[in-house]
N, C-alpha and C. Protein backbone atom coordinates (compact mmCIF):
# COMPACT_ATOMS: atom_id res chain seq x y z
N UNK A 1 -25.36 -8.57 26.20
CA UNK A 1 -24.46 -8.56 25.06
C UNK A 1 -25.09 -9.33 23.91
N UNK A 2 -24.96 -8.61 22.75
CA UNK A 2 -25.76 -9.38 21.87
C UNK A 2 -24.57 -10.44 21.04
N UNK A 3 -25.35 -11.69 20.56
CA UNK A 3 -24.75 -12.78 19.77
C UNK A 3 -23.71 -12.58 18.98
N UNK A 4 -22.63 -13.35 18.88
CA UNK A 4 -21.29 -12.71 17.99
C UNK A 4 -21.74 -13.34 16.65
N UNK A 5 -21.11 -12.50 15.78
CA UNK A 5 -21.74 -12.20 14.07
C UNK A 5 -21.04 -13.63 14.06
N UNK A 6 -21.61 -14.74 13.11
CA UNK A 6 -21.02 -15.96 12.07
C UNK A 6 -20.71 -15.52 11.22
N UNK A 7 -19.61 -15.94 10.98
CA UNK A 7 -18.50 -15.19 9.69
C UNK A 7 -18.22 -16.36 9.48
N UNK A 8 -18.41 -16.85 7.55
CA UNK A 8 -17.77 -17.64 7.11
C UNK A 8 -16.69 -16.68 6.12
N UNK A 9 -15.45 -17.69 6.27
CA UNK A 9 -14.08 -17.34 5.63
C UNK A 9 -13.81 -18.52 4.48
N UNK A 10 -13.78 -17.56 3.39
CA UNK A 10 -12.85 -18.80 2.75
C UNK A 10 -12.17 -18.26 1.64
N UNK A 11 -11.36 -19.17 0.93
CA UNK A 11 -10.16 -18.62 -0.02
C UNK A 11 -10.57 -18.79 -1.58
N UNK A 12 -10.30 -18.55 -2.71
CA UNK A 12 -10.68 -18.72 -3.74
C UNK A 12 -9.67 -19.44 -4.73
N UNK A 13 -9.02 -20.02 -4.15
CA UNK A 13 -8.12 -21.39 -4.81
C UNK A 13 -8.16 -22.72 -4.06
N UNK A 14 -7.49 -23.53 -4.81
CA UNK A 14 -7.50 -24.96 -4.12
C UNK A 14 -6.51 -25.50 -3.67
N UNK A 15 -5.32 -24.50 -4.25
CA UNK A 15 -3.77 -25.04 -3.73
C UNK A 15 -3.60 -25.19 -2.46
N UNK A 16 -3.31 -26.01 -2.09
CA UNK A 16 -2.97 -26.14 -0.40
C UNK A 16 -1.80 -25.09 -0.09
N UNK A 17 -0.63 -24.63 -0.63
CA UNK A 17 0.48 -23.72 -0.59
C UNK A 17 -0.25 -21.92 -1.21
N UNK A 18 -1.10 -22.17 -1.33
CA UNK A 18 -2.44 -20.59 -1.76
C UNK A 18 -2.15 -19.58 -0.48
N UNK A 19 -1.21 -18.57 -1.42
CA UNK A 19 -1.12 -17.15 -0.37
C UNK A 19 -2.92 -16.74 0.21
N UNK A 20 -3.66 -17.29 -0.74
CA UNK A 20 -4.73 -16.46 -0.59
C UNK A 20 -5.36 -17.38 0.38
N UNK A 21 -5.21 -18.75 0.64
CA UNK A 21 -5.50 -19.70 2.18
C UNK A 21 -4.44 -19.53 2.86
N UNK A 22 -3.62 -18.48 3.27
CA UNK A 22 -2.96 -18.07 3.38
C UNK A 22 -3.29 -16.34 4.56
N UNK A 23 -3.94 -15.75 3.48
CA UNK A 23 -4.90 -14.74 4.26
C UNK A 23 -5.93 -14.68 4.36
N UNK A 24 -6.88 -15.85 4.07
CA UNK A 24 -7.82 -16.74 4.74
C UNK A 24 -7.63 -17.12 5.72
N UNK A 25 -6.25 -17.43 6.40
CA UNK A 25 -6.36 -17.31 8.09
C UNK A 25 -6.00 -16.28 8.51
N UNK A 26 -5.58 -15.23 7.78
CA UNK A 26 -4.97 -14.21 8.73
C UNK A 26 -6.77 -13.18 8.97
N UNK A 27 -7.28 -13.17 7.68
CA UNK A 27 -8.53 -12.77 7.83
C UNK A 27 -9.75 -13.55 8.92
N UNK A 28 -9.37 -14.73 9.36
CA UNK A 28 -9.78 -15.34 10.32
C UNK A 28 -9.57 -15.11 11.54
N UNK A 29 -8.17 -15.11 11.77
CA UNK A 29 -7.50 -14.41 13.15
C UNK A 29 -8.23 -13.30 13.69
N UNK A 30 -8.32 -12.07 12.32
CA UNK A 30 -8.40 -10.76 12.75
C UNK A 30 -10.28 -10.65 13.26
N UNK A 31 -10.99 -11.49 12.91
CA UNK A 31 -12.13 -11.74 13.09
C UNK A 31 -12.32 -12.48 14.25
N UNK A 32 -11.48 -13.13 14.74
CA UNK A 32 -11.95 -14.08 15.92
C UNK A 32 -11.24 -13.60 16.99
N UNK A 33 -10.25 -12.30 16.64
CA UNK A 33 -9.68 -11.65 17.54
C UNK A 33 -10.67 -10.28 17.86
N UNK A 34 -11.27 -9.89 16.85
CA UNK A 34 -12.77 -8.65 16.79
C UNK A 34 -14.21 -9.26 18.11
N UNK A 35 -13.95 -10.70 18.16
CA UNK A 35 -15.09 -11.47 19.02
C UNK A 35 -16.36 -12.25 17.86
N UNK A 36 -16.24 -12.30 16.73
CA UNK A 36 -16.78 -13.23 15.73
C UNK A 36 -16.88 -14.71 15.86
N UNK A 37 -17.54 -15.38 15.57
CA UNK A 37 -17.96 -17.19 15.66
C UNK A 37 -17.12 -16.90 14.10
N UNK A 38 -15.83 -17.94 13.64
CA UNK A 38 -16.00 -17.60 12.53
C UNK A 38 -15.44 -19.31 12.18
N UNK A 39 -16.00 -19.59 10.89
CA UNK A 39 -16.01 -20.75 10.64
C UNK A 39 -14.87 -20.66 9.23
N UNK A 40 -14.20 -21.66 8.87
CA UNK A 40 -13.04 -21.25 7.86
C UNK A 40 -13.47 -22.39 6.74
N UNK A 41 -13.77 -21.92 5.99
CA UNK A 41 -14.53 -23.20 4.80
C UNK A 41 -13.47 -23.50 3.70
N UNK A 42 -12.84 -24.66 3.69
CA UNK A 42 -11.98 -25.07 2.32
C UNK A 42 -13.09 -25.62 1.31
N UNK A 43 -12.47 -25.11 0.38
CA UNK A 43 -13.97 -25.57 -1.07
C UNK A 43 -12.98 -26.91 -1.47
N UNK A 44 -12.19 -26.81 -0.89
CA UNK A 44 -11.59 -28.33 -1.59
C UNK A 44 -11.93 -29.27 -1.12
N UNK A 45 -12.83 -29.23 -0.53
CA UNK A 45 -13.72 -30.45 0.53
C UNK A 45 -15.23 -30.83 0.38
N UNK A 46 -15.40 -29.65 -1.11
CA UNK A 46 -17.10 -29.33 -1.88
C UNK A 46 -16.53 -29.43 -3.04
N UNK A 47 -15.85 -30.47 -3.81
CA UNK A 47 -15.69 -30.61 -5.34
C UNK A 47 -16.90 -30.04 -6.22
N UNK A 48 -16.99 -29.68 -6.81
CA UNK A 48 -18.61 -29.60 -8.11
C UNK A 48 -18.08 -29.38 -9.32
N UNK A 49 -18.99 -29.98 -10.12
CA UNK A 49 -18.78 -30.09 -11.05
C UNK A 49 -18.98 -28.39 -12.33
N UNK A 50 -18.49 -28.43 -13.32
CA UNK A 50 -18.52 -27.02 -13.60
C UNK A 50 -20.20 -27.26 -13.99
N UNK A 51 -20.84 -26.06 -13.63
CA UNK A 51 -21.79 -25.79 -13.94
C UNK A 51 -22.67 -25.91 -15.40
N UNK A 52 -23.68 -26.63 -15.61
CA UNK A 52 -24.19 -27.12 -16.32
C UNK A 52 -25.97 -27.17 -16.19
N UNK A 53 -26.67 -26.44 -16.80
CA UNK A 53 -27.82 -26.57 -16.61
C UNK A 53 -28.84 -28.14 -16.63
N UNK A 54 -28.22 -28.85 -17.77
CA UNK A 54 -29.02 -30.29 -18.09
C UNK A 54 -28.16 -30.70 -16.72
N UNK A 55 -27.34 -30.54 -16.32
CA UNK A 55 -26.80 -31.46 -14.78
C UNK A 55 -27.31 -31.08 -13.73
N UNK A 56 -27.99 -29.49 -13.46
CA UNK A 56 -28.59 -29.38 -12.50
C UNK A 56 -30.38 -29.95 -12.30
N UNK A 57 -30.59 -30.17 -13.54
CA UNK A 57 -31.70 -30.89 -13.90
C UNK A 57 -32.13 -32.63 -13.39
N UNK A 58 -30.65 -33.16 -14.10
CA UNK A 58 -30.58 -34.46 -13.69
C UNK A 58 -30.04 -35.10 -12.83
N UNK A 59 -29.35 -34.30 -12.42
CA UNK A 59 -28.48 -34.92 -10.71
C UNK A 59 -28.45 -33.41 -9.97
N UNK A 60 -28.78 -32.76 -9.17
CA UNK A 60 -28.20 -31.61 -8.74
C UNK A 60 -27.44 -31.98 -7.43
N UNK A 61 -25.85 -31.03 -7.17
CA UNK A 61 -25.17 -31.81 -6.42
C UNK A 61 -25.38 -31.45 -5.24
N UNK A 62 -25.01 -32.59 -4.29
CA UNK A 62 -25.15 -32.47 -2.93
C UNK A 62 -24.38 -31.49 -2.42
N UNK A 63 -22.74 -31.29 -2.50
CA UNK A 63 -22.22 -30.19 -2.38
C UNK A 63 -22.64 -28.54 -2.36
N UNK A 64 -23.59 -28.92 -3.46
CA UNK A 64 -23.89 -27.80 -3.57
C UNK A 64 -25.26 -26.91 -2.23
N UNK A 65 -25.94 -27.90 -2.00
CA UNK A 65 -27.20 -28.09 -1.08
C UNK A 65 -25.95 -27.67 0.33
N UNK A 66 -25.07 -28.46 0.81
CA UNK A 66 -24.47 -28.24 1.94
C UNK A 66 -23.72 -26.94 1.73
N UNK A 67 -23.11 -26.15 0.58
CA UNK A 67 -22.53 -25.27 0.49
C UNK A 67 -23.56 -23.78 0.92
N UNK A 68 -24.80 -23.98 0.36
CA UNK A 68 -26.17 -23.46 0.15
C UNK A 68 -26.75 -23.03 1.92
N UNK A 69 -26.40 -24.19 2.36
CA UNK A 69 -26.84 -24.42 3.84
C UNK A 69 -25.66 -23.95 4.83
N UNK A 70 -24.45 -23.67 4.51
CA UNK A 70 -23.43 -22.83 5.57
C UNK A 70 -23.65 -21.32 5.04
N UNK A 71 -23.70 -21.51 3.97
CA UNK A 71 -24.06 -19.79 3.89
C UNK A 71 -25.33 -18.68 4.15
N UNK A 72 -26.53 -19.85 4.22
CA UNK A 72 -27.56 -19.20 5.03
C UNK A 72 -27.36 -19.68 6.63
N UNK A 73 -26.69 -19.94 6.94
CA UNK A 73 -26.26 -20.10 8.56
C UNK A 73 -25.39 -18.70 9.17
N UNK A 74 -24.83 -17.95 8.12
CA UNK A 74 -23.86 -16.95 8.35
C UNK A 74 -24.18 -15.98 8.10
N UNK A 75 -24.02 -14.97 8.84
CA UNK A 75 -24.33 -13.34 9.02
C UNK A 75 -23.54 -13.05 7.95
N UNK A 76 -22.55 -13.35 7.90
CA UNK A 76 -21.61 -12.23 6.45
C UNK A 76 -20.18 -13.31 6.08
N UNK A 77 -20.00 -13.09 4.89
CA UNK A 77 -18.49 -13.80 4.19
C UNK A 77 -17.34 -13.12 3.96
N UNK A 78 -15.76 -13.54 4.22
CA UNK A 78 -15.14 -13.30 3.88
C UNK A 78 -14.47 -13.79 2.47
N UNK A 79 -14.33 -13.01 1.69
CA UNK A 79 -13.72 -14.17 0.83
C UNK A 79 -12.31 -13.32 0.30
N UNK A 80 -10.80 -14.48 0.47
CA UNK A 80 -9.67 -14.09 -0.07
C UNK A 80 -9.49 -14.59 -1.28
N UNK A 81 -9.80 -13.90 -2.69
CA UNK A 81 -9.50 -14.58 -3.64
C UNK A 81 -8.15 -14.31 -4.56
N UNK A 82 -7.43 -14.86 -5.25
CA UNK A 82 -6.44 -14.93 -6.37
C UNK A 82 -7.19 -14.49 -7.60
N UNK A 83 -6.19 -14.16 -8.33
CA UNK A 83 -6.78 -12.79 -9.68
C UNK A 83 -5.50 -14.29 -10.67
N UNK A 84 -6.76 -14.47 -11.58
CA UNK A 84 -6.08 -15.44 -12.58
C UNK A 84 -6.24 -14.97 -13.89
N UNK A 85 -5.49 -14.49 -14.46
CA UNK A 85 -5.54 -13.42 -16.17
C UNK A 85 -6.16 -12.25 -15.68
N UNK A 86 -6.50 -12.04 -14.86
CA UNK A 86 -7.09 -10.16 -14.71
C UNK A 86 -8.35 -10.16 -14.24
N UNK A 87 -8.49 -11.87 -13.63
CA UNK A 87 -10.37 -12.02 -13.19
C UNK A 87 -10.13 -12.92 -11.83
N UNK A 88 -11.62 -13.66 -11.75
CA UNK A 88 -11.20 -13.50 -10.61
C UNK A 88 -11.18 -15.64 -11.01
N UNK A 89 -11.15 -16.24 -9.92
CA UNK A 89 -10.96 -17.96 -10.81
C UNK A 89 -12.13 -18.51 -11.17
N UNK A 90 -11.79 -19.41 -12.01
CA UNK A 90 -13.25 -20.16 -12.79
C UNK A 90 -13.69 -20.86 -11.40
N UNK A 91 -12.82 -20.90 -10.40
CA UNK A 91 -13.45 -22.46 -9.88
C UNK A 91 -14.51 -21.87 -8.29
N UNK A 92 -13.64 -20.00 -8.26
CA UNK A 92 -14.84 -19.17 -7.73
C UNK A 92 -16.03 -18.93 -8.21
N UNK A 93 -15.60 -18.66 -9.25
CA UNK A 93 -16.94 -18.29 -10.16
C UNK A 93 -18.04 -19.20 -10.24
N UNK A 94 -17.35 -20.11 -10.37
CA UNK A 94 -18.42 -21.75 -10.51
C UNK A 94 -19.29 -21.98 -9.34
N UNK A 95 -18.39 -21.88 -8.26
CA UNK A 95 -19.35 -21.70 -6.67
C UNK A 95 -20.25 -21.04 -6.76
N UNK A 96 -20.12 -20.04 -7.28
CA UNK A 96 -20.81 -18.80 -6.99
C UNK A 96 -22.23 -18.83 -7.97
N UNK A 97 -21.65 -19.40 -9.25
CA UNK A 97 -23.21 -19.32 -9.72
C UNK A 97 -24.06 -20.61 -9.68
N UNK A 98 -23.56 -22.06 -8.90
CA UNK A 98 -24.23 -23.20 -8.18
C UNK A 98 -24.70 -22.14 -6.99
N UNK A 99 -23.97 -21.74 -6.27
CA UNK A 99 -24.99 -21.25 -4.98
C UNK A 99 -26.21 -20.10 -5.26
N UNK A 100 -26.13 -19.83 -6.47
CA UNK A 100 -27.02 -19.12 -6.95
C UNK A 100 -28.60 -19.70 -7.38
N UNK A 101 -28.28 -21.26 -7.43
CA UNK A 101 -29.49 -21.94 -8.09
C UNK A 101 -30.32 -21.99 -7.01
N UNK A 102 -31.71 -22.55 -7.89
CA UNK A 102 -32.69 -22.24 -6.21
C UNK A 102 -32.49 -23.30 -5.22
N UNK A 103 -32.43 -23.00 -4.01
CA UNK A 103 -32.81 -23.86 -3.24
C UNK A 103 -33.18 -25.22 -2.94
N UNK A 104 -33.51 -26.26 -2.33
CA UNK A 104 -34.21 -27.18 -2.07
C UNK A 104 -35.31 -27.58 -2.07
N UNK A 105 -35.79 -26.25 -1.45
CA UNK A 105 -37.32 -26.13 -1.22
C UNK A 105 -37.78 -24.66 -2.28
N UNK A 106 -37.11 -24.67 -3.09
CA UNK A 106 -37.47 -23.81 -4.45
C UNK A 106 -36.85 -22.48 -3.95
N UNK A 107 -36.02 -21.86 -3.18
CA UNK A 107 -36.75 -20.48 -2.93
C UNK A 107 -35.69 -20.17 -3.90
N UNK A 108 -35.68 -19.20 -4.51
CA UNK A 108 -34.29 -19.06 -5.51
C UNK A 108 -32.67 -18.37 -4.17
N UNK A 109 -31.79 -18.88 -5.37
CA UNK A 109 -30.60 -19.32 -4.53
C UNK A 109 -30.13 -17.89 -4.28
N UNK A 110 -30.69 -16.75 -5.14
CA UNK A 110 -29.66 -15.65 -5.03
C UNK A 110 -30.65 -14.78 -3.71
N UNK A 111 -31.63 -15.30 -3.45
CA UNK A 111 -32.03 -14.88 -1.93
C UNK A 111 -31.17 -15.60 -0.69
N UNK A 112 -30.05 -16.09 -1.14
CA UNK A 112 -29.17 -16.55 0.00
C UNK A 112 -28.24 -15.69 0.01
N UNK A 113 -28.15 -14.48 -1.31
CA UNK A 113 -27.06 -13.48 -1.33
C UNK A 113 -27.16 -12.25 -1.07
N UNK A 114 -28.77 -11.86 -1.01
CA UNK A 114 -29.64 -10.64 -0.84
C UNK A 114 -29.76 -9.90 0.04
N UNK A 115 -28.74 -8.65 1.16
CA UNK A 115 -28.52 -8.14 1.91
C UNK A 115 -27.43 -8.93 2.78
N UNK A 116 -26.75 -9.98 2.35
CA UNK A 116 -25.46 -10.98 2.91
C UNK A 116 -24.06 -9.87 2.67
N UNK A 117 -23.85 -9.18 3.86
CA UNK A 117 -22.55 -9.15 4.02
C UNK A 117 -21.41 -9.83 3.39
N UNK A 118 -20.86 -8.76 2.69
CA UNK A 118 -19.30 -9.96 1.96
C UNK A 118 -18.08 -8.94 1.85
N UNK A 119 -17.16 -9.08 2.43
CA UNK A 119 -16.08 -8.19 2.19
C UNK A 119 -15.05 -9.14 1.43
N UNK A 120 -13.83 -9.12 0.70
CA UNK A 120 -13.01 -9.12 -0.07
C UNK A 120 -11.80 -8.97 0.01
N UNK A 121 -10.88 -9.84 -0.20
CA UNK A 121 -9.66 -9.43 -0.21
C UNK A 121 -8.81 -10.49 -1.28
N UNK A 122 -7.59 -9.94 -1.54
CA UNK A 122 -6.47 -10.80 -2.60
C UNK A 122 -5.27 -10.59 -2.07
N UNK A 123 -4.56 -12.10 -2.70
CA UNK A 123 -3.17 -11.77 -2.37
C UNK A 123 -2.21 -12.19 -3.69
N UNK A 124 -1.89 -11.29 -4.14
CA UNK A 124 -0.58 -11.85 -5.30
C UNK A 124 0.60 -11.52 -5.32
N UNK A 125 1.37 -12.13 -5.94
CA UNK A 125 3.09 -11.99 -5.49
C UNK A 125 2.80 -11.17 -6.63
N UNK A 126 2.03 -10.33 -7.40
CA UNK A 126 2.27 -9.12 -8.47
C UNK A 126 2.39 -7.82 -7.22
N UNK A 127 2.75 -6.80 -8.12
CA UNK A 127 2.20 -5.36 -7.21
C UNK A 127 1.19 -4.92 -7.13
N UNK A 128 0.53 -5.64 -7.20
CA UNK A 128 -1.17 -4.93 -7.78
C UNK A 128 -1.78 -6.04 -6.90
N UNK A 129 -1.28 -6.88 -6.33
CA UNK A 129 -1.93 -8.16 -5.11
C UNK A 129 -3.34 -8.31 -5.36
N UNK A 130 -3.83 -8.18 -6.70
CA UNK A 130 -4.74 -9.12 -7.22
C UNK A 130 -5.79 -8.28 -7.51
N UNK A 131 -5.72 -6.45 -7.42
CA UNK A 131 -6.83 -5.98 -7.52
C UNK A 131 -7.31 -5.64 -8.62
N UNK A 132 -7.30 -6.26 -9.57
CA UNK A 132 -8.40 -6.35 -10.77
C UNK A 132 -9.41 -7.27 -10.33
N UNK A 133 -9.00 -8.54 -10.19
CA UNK A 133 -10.13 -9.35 -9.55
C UNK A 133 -11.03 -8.73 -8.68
N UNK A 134 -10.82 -8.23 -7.54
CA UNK A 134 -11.24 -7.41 -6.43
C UNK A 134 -12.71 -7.02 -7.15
N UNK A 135 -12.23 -6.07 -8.31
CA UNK A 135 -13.01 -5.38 -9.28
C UNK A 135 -14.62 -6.05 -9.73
N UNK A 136 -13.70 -7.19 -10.13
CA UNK A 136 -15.00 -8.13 -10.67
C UNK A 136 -15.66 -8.58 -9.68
N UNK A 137 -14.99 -9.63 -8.69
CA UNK A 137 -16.10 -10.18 -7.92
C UNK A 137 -17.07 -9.24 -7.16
N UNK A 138 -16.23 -7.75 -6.91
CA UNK A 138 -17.49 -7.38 -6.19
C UNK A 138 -18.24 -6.92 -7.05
N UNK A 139 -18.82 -6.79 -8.24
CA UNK A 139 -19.79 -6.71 -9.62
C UNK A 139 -20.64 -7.80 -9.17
N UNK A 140 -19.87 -8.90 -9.20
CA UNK A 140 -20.87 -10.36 -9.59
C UNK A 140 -21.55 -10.34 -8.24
N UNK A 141 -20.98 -10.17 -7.16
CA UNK A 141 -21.44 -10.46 -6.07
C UNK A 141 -22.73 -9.33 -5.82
N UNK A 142 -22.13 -8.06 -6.19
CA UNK A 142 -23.52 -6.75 -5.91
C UNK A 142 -24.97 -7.36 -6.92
N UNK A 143 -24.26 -7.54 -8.30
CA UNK A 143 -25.52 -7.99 -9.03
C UNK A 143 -26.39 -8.89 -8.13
N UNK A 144 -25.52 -10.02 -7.49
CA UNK A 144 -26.50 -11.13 -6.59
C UNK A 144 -27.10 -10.47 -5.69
N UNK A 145 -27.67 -9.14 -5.20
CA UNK A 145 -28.04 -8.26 -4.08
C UNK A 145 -27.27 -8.13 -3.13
N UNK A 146 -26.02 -8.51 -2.79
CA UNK A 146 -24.63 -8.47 -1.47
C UNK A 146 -24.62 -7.76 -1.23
N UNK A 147 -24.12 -6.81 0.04
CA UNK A 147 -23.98 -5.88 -0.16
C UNK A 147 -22.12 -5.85 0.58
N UNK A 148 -21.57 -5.44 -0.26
CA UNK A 148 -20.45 -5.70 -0.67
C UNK A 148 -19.50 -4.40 0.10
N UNK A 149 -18.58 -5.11 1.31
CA UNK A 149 -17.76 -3.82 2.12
C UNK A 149 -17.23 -3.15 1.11
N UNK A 150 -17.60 -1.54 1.28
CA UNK A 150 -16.87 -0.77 0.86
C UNK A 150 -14.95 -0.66 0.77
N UNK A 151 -14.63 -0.93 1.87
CA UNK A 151 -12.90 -1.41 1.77
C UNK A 151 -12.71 -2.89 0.86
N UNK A 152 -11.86 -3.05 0.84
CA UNK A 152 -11.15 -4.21 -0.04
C UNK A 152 -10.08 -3.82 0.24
N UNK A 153 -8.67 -4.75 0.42
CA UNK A 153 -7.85 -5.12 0.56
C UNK A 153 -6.91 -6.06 -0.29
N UNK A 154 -5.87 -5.62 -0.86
CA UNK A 154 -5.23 -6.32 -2.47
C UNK A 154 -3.83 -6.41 -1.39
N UNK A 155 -3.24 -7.38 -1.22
CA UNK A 155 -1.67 -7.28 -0.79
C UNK A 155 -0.85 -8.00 -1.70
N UNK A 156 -0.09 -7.04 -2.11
CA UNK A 156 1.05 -7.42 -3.35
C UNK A 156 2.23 -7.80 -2.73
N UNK A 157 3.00 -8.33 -3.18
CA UNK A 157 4.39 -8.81 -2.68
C UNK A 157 4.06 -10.62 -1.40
N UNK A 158 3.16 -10.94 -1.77
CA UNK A 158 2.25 -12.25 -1.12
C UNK A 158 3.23 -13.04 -1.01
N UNK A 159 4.77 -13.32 -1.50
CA UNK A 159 5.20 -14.24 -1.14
C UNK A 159 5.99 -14.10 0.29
N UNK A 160 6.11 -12.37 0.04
CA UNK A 160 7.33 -12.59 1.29
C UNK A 160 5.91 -11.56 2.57
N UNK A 161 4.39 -11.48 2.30
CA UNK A 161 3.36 -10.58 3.00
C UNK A 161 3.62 -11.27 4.30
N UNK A 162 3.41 -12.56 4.53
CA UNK A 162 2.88 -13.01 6.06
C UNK A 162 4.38 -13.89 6.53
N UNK A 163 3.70 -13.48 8.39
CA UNK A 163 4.99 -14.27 9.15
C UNK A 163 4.81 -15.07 9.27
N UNK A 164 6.10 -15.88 9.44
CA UNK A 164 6.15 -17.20 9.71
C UNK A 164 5.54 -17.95 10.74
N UNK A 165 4.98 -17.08 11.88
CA UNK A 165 5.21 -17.99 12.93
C UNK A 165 3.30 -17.30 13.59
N UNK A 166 2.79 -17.08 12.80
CA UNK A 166 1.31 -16.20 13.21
C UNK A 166 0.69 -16.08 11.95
N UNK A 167 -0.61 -16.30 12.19
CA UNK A 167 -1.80 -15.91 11.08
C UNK A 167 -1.69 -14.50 11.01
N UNK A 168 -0.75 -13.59 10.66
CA UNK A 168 -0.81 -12.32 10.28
C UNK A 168 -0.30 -12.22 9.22
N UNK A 169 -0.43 -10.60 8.42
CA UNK A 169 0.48 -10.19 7.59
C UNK A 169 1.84 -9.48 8.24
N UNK A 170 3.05 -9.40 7.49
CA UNK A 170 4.24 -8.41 8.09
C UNK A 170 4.23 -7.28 8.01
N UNK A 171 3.68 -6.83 7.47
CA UNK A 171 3.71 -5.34 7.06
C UNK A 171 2.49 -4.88 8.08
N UNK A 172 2.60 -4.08 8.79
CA UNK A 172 1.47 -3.60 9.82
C UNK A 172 0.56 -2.72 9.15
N UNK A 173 1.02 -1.79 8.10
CA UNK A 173 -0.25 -1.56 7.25
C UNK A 173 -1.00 -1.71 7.19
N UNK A 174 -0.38 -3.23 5.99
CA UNK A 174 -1.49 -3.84 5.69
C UNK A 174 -2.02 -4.99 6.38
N UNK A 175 -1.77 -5.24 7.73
CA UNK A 175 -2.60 -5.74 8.65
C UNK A 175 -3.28 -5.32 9.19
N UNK A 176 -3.45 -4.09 9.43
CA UNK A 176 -4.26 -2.54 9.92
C UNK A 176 -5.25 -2.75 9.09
N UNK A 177 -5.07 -2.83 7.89
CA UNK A 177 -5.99 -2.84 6.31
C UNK A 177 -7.09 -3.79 6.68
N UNK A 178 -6.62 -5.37 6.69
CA UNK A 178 -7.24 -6.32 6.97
C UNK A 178 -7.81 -6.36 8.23
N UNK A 179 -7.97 -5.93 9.52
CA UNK A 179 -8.41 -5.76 10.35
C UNK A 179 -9.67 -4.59 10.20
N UNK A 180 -9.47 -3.50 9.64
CA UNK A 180 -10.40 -2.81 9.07
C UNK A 180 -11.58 -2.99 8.46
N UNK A 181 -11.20 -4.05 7.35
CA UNK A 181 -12.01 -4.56 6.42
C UNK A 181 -12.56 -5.80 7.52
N UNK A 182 -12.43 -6.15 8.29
CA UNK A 182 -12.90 -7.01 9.22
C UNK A 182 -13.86 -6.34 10.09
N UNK A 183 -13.66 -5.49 10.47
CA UNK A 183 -14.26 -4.68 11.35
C UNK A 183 -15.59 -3.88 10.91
N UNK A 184 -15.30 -3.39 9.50
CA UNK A 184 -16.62 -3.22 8.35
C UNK A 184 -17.42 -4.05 8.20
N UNK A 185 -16.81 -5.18 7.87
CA UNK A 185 -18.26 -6.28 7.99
C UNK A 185 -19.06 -6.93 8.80
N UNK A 186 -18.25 -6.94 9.88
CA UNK A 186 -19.23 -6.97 11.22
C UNK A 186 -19.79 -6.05 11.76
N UNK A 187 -19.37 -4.48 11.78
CA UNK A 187 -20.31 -3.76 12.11
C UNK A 187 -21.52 -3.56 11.09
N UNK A 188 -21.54 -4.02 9.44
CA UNK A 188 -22.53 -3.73 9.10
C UNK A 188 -23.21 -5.08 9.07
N UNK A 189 -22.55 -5.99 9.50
CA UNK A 189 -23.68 -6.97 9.40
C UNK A 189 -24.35 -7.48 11.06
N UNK A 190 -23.56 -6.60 12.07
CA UNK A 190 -24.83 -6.45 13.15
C UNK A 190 -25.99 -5.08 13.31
N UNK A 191 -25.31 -4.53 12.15
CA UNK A 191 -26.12 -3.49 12.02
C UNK A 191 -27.43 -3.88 10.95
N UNK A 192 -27.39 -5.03 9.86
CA UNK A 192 -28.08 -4.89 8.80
C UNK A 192 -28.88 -6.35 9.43
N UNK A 193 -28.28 -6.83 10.33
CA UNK A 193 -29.00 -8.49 11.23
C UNK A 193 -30.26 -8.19 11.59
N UNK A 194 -31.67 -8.90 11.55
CA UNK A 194 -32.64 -8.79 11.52
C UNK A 194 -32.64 -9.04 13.28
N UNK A 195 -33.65 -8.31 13.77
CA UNK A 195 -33.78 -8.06 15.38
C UNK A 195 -34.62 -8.96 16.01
């Protein structure tokens, strides 16, 4: 039997009450219920500062080096993000282009994104459960070389989506949905895993 895929999960807000850490575990569940190692990363535990070139010059942050270092540990990412004005959040975005800088040992950072599995999902109490964002990040993320699951998953109505008493959604749908999109990224990222 070959090695179960490392899946890092994580959410794209900081609110502790975040529908979208929210289906950051349910997207966890459905992965560790598939047979995945999957690790659940709060960024609220990697503060950084907003991105600044003279700062990556003169201090570059440690956060950023350890953030750098779980994601080349992992076969593929989940990420549940929130859609803030019709995009996706500054404080994703900000991750995203620190983990982009080079390396430690120089190699540039967006070779940590370059055939990396990443599937997608949102949750908003709108009807549209966040899929404009959806839109963008997977742009920013393809530009970085990702290669970005074809499914995506938007669940609208986020306040009343998940049960009370289980890392799922209520609606079997769209837990069907999210299990899907789970299931895409691990088959292509034991399919795209170097032998």
């Amino acid at each position: 039997m070959s090695e179960a895929i490392k899946l890092l999960t994580l959410a794209g807000s900081l609110r502790r009450a975040s529908v979208n850490r929210r289906l950051q575990r349910v997207v966890s569940q459905a992965a560790r219920d598939q047979g995945a190692q999957v690790t659940e990363l709060d960024l609220a535990d990697y503060p950084l500062p907003v991105y600044d070139g003279d700062l990556e010059q003169a201090e570059f942050p440690e956060n950023v080096r350890k953030l750098q270092s779980l994601l080349a540990e992992h076969d593929a990412v989940l990420i549940s993000s929130p859609e803030y004005n019709g995009s996706i959040p500054g404080m994703l975005k900000n991750v995203i282009d620190w983990l982009s800088r080079p390396q430690e040992d120089g190699t540039p950072g967006t070779a940590l994104f370059k055939g990396k599995v990443i599937g997608i999902s949102a949750a908003s109490p709108g009807r549209l459960g966040g899929l404009r964002c959806l839109l963008i990040l997977r742009d920013a993320l393809a530009k970085l070389g990702s290669w970005v699951a074809p499914t995506q998953v938007a669940v609208g109505g986020a306040g009343d989506a998940f049960e009370a008493d289980a890392p799922r959604l209520s609606n079997d749908k769209q837990q069907k949905q999210i299990e899907g999109l789970v299931r895409e990224v691990l088959d292509a990222s034991g399919a795209l895993r170097p032998s």
